[in-house]
N, C-alpha and C. Protein backbone atom coordinates (compact mmCIF):
# COMPACT_ATOMS: atom_id res chain seq x y z
N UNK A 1 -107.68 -82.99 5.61
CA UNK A 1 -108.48 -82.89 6.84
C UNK A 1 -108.70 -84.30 7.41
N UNK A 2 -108.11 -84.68 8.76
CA UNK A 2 -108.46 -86.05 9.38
C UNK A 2 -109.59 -85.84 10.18
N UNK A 3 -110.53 -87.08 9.61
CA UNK A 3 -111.79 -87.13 10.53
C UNK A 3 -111.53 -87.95 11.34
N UNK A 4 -112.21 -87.91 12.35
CA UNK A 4 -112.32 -88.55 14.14
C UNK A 4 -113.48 -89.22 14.03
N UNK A 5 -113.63 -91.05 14.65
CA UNK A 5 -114.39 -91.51 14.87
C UNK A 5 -114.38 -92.61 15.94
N UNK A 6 -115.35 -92.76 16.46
CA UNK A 6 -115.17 -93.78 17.91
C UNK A 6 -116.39 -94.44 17.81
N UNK A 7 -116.09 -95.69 17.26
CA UNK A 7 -116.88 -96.66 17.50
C UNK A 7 -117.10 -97.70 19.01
N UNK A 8 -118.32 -97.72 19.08
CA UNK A 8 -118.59 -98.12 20.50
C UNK A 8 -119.27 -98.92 20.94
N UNK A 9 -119.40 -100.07 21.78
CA UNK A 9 -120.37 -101.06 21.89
C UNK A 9 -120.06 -101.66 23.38
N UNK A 10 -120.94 -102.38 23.90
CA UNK A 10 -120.85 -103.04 25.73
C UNK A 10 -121.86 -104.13 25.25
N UNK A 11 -121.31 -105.40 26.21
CA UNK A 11 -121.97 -106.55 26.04
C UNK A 11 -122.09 -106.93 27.65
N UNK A 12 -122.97 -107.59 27.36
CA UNK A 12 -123.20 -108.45 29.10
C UNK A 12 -123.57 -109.68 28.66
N UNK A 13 -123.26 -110.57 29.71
CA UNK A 13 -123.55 -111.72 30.11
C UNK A 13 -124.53 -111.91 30.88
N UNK A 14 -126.18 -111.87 30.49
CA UNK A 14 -126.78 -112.01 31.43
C UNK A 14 -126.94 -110.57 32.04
N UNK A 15 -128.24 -109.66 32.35
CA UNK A 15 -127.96 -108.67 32.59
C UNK A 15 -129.26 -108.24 33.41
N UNK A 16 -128.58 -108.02 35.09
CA UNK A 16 -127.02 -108.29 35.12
C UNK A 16 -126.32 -109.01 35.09
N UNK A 17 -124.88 -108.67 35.11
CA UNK A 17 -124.02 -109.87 34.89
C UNK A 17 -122.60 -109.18 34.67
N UNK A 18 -121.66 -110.20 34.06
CA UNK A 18 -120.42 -109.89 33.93
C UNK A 18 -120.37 -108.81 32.61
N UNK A 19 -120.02 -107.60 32.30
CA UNK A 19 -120.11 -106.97 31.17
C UNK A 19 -118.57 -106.50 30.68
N UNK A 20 -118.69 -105.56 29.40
CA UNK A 20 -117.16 -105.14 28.87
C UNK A 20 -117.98 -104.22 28.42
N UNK A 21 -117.16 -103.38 28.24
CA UNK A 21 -117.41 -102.60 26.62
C UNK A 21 -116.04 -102.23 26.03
N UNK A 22 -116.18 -101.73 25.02
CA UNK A 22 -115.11 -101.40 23.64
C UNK A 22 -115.69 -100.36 23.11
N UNK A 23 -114.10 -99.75 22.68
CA UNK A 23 -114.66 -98.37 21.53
C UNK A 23 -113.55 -98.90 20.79
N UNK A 24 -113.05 -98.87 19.77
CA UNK A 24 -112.30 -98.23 18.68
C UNK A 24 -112.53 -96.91 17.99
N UNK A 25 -111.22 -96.01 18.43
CA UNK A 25 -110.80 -95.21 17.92
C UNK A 25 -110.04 -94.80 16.58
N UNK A 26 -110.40 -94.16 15.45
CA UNK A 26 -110.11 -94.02 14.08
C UNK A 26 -109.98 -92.49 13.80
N UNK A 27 -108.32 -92.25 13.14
CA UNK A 27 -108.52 -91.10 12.30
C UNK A 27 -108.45 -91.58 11.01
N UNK A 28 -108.85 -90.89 10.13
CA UNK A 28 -109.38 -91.17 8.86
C UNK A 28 -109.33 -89.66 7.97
N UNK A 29 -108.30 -89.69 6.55
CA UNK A 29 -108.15 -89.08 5.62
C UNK A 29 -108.83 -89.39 4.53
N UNK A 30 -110.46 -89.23 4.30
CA UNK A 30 -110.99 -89.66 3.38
C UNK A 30 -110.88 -90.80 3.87
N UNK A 31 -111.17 -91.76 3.44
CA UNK A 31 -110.92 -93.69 3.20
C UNK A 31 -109.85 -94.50 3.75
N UNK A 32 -108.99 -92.84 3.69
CA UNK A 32 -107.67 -93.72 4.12
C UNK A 32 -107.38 -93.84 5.77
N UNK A 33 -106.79 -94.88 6.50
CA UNK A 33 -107.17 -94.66 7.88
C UNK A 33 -105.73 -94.18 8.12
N UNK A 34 -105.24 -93.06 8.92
CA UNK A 34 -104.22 -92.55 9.52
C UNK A 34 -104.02 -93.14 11.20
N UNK A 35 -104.69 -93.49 11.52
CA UNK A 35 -104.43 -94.02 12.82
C UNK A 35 -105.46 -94.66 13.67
N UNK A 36 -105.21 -95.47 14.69
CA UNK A 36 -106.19 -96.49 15.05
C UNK A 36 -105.98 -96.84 16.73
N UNK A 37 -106.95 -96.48 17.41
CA UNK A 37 -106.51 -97.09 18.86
C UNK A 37 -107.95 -98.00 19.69
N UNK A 38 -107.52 -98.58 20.01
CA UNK A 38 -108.14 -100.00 20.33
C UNK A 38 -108.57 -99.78 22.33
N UNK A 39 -109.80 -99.89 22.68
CA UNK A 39 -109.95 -99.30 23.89
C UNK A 39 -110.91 -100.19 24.54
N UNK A 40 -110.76 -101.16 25.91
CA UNK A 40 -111.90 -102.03 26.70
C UNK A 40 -111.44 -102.03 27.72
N UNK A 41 -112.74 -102.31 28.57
CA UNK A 41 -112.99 -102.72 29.75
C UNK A 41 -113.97 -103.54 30.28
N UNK A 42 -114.36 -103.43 31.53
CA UNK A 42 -115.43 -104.09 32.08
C UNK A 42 -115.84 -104.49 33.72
N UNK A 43 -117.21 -104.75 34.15
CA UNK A 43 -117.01 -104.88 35.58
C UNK A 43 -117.83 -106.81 35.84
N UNK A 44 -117.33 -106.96 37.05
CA UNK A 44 -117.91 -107.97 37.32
C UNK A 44 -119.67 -108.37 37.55
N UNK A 45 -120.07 -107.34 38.01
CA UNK A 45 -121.86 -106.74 38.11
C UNK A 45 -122.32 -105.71 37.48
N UNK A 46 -123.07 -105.84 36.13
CA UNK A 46 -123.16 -104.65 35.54
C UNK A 46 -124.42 -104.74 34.75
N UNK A 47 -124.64 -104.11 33.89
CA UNK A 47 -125.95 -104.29 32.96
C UNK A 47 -125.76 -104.18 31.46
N UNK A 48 -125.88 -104.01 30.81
CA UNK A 48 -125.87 -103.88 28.93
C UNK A 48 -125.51 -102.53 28.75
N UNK A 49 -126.76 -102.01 29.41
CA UNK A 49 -126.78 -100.13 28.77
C UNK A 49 -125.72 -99.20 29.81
N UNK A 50 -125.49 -99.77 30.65
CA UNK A 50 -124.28 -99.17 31.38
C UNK A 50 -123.17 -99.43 30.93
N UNK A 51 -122.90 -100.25 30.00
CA UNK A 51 -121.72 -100.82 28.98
C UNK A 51 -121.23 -99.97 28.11
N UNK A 52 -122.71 -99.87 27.41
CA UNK A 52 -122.81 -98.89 26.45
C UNK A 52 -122.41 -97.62 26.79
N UNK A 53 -122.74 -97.03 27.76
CA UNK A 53 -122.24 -95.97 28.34
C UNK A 53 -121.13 -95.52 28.44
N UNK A 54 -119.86 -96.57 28.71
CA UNK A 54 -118.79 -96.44 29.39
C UNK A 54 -118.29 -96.81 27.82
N UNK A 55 -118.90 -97.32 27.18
CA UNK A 55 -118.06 -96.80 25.74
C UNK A 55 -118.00 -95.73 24.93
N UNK A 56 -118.76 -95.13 25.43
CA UNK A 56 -118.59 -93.92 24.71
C UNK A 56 -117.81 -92.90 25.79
N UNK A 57 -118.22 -92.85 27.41
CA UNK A 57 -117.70 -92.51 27.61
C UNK A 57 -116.19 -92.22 27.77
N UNK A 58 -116.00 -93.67 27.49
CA UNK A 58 -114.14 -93.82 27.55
C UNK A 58 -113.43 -92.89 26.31
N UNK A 59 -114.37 -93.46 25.56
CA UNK A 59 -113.89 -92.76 23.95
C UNK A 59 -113.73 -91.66 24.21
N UNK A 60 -114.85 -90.55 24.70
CA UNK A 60 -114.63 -89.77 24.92
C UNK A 60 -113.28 -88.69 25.85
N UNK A 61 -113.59 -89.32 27.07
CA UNK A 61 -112.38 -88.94 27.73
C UNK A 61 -111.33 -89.84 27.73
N UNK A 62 -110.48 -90.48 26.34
CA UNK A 62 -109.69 -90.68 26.45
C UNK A 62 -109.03 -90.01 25.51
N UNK A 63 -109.48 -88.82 24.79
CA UNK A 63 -108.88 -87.74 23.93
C UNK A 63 -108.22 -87.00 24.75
N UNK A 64 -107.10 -86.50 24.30
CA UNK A 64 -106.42 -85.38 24.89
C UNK A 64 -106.15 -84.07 24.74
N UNK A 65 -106.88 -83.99 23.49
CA UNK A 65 -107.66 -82.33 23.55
C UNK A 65 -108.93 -82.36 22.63
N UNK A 66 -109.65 -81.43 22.57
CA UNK A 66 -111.08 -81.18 22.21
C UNK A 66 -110.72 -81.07 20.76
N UNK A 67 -112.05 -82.34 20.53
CA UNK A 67 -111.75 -82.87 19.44
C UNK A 67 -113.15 -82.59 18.68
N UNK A 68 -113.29 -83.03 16.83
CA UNK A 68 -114.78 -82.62 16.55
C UNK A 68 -114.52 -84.65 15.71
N UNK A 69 -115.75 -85.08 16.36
CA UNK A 69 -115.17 -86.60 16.55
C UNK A 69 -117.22 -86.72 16.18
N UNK A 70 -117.02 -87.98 15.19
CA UNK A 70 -118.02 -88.90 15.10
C UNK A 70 -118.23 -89.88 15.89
N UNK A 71 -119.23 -90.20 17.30
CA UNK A 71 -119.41 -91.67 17.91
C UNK A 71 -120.15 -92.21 17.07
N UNK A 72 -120.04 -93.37 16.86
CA UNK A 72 -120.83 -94.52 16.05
C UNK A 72 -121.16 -95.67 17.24
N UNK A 73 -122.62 -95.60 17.42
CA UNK A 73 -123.06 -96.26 18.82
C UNK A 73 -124.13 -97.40 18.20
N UNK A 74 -124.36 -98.30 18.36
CA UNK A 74 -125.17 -99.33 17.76
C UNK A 74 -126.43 -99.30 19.34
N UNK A 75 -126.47 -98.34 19.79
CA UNK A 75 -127.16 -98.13 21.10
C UNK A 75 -128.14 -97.06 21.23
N UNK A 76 -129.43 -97.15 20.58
CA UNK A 76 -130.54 -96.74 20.74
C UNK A 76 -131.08 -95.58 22.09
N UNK A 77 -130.21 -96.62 23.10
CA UNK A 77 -130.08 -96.08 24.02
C UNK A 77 -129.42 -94.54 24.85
N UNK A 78 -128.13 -95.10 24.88
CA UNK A 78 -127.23 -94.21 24.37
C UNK A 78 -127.56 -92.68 23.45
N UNK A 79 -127.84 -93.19 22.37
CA UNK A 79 -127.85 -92.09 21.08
C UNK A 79 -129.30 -91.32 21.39
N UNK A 80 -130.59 -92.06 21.73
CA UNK A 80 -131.28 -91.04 22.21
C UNK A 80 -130.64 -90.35 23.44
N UNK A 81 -130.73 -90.99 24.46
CA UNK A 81 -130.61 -90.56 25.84
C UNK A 81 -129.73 -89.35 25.51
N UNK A 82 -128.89 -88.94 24.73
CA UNK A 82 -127.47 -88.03 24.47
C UNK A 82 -128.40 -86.94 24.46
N UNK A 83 -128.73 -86.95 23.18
CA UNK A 83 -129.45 -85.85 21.94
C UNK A 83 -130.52 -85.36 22.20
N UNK A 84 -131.16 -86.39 22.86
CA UNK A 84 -132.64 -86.02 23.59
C UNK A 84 -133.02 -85.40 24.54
N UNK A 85 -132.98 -86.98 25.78
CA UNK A 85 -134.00 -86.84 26.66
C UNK A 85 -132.82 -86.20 27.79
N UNK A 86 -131.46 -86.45 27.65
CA UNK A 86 -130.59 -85.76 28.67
C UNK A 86 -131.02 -84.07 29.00
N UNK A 87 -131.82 -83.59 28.07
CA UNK A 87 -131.88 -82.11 28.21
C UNK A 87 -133.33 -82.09 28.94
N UNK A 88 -134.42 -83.10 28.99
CA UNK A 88 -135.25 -82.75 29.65
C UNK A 88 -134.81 -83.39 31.11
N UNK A 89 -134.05 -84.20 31.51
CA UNK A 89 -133.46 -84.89 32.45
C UNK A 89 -133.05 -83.57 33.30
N UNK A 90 -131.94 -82.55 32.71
CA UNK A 90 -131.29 -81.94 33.22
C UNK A 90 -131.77 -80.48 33.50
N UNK A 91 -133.18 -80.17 32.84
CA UNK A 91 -134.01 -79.50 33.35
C UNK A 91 -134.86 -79.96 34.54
N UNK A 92 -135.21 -81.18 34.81
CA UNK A 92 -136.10 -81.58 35.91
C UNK A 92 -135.48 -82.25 36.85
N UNK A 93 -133.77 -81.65 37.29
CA UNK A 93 -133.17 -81.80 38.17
C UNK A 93 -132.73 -83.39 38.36
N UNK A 94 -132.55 -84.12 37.00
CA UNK A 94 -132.29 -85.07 36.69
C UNK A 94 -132.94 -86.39 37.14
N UNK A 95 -134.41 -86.07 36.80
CA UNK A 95 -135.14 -87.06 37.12
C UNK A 95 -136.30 -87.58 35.41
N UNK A 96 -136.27 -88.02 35.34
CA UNK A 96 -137.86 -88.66 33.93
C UNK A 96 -138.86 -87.47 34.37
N UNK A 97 -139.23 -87.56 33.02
CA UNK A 97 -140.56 -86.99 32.85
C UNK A 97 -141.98 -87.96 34.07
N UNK A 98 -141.84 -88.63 34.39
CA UNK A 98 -142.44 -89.53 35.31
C UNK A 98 -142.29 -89.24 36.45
N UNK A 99 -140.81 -88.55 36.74
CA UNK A 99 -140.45 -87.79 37.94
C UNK A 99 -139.48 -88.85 38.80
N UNK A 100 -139.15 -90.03 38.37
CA UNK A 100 -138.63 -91.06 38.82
C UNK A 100 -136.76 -90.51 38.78
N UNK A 101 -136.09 -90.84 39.62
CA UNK A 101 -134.54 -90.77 39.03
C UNK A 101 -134.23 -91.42 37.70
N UNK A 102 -133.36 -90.45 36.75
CA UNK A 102 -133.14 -91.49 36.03
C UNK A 102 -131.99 -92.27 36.20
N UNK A 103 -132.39 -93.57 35.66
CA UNK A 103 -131.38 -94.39 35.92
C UNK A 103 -129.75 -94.15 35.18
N UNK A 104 -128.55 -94.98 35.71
CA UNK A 104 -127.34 -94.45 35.47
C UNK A 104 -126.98 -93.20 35.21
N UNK A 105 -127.64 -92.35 36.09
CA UNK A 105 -127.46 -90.73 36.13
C UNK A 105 -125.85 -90.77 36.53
N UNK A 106 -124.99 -91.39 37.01
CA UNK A 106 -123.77 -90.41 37.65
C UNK A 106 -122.98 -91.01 35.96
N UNK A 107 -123.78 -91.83 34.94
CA UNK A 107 -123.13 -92.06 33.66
C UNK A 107 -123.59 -90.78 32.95
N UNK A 108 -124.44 -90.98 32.64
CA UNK A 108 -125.52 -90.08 32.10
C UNK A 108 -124.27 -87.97 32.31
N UNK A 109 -124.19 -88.47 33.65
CA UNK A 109 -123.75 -87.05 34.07
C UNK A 109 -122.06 -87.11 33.41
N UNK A 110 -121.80 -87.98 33.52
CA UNK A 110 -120.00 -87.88 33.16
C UNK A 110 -119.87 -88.03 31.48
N UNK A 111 -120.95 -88.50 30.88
CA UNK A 111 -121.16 -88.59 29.30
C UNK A 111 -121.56 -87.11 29.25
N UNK A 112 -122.19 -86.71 29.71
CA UNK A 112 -122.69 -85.31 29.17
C UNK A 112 -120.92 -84.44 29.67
N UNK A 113 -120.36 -84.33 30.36
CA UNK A 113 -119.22 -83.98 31.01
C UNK A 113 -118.35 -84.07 29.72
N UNK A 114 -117.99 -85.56 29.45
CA UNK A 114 -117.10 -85.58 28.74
C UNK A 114 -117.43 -85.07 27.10
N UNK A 115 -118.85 -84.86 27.16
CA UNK A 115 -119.01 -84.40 25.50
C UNK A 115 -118.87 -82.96 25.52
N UNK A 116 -118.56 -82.33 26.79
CA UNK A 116 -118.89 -80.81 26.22
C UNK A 116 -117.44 -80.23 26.14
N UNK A 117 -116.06 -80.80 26.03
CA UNK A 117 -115.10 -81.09 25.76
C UNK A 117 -115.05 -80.84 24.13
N UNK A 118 -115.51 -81.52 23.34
CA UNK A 118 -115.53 -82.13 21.70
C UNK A 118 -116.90 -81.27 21.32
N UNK A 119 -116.63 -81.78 19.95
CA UNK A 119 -117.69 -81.00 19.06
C UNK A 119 -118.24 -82.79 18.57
N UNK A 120 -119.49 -83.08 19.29
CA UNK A 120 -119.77 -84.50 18.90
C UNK A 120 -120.84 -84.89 17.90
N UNK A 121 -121.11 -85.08 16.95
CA UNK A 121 -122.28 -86.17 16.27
C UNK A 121 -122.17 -87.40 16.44
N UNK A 122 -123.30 -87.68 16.67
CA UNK A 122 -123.77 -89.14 17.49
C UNK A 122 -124.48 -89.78 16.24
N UNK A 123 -124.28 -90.93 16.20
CA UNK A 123 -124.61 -92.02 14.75
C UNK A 123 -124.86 -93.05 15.26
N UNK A 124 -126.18 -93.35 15.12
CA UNK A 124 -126.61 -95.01 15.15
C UNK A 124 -126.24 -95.97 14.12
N UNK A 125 -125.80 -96.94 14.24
CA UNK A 125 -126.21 -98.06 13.55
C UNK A 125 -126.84 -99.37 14.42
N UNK A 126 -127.27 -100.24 13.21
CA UNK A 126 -127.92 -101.68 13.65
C UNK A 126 -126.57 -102.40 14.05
N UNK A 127 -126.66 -103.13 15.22
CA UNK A 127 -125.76 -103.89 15.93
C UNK A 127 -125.89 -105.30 14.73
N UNK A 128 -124.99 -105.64 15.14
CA UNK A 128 -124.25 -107.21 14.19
C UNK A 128 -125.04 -107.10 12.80
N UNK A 129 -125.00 -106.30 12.31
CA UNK A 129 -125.36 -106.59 10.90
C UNK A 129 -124.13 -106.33 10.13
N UNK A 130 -122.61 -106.68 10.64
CA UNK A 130 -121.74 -106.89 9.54
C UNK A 130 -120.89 -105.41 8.88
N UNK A 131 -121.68 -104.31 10.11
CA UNK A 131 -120.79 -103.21 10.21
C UNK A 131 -119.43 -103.66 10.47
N UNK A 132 -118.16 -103.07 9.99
CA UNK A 132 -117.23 -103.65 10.20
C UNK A 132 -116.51 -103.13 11.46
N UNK A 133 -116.28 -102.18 12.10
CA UNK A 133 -116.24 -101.56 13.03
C UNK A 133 -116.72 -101.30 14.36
N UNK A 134 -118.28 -101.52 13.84
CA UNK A 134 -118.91 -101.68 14.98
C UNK A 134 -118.86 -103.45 15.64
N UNK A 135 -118.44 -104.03 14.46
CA UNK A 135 -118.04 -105.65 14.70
C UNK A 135 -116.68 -105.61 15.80
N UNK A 136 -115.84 -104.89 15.65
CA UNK A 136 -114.23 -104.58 16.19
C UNK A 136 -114.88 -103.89 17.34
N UNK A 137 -115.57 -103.19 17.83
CA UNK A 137 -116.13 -102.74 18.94
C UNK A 137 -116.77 -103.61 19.67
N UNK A 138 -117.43 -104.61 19.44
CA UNK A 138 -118.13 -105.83 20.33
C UNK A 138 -116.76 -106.51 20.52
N UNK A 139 -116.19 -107.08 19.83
CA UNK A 139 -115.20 -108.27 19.76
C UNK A 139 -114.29 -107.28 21.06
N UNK A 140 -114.09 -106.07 21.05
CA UNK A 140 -113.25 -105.68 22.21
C UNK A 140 -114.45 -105.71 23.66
N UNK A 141 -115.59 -105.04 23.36
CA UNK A 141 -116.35 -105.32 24.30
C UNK A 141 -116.15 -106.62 24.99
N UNK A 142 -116.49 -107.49 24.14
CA UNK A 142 -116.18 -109.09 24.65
C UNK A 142 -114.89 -109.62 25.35
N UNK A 143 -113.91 -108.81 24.79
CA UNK A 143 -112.77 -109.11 25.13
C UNK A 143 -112.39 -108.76 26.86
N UNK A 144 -113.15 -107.19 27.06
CA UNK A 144 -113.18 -106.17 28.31
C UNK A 144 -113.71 -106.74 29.47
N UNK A 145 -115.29 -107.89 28.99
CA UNK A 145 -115.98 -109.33 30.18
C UNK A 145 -115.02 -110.12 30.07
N UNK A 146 -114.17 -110.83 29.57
CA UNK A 146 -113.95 -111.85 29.92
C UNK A 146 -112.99 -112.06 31.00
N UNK A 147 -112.41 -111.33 31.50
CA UNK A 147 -111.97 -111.72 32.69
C UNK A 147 -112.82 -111.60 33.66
N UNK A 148 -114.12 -110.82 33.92
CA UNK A 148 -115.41 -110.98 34.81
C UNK A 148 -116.19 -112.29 34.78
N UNK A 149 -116.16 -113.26 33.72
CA UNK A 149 -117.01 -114.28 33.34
C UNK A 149 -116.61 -115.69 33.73
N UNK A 150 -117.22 -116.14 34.79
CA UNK A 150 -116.35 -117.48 35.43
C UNK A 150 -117.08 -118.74 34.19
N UNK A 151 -115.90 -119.95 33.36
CA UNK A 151 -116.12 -120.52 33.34
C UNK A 151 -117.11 -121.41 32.91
């Protein structure tokens, strides 16, 4: 049985600012890794948690059929916003409990889009503590700004 996992992370420069994000993609036989795909981007004006976003989202829709896939998100953000508060969002016509819009709703809306595709569990970890993966997910993040980052 190969397990599915997409590790994911977005960095900014200053935020806002120049950002990337990265996922790495992993199938995995037990321990053993069967295959590996490497995934970034980034915009010239952006923010952190909209980074974050677009890493998972990519991960997501860059499968090509419905998959039952582990994200590994070092994004607090992200991993609640999914599991959580997206369902009271999408009952109150996609606004906060405050009644305010929520913010990066047309992300918010295309993450929820692309998860109902897959069978997903969502996994936090602590950012730079030497996860090894989630390390390969920044380093592409980083990789996805740097052509946004003058100099």
């Amino acid at each position: 049985m190969t397990d599915l996992y997409a590790y994911t992370d977005g960095a900014c420069s200053g935020n806002p600012g120049p950002g990337g994000w990265g996922a790495l993609l992993q199938a995995k036989d037990g321990e053993t890794l069967v295959k590996e795909r490497e995934l970034k981007g980034g915009e010239a004006n952006t923010t952190n948690n909209r980074m974050e976003l677009l890493a998972a989202i990519n991960a997501l829709e860059s499968l090509s059929r419905a998959s039952v896939i582990t994200v590994v998100t070092d994004s607090a953000y992200v991993k609640n916003g999914v599991t959580g508060w997206i369902h009271g969002w999408k009952r109150n016509g996609w606004k906060t409990a405050a009644k305010k819009p929520v913010k990066n709703v047309e992300l918010w809306q295309r993450l929820d889009e692309a998860q109902k595709r897959h069978q997903v569990t969502w996994e936090w970890v602590k950012g730079h503590a030497g996860h090894p993966e989630n390390e390969r997910a920044d380093e592409l993040a980083r990789a996805g700004m740097a052509p946004f980052k003058k100099s």
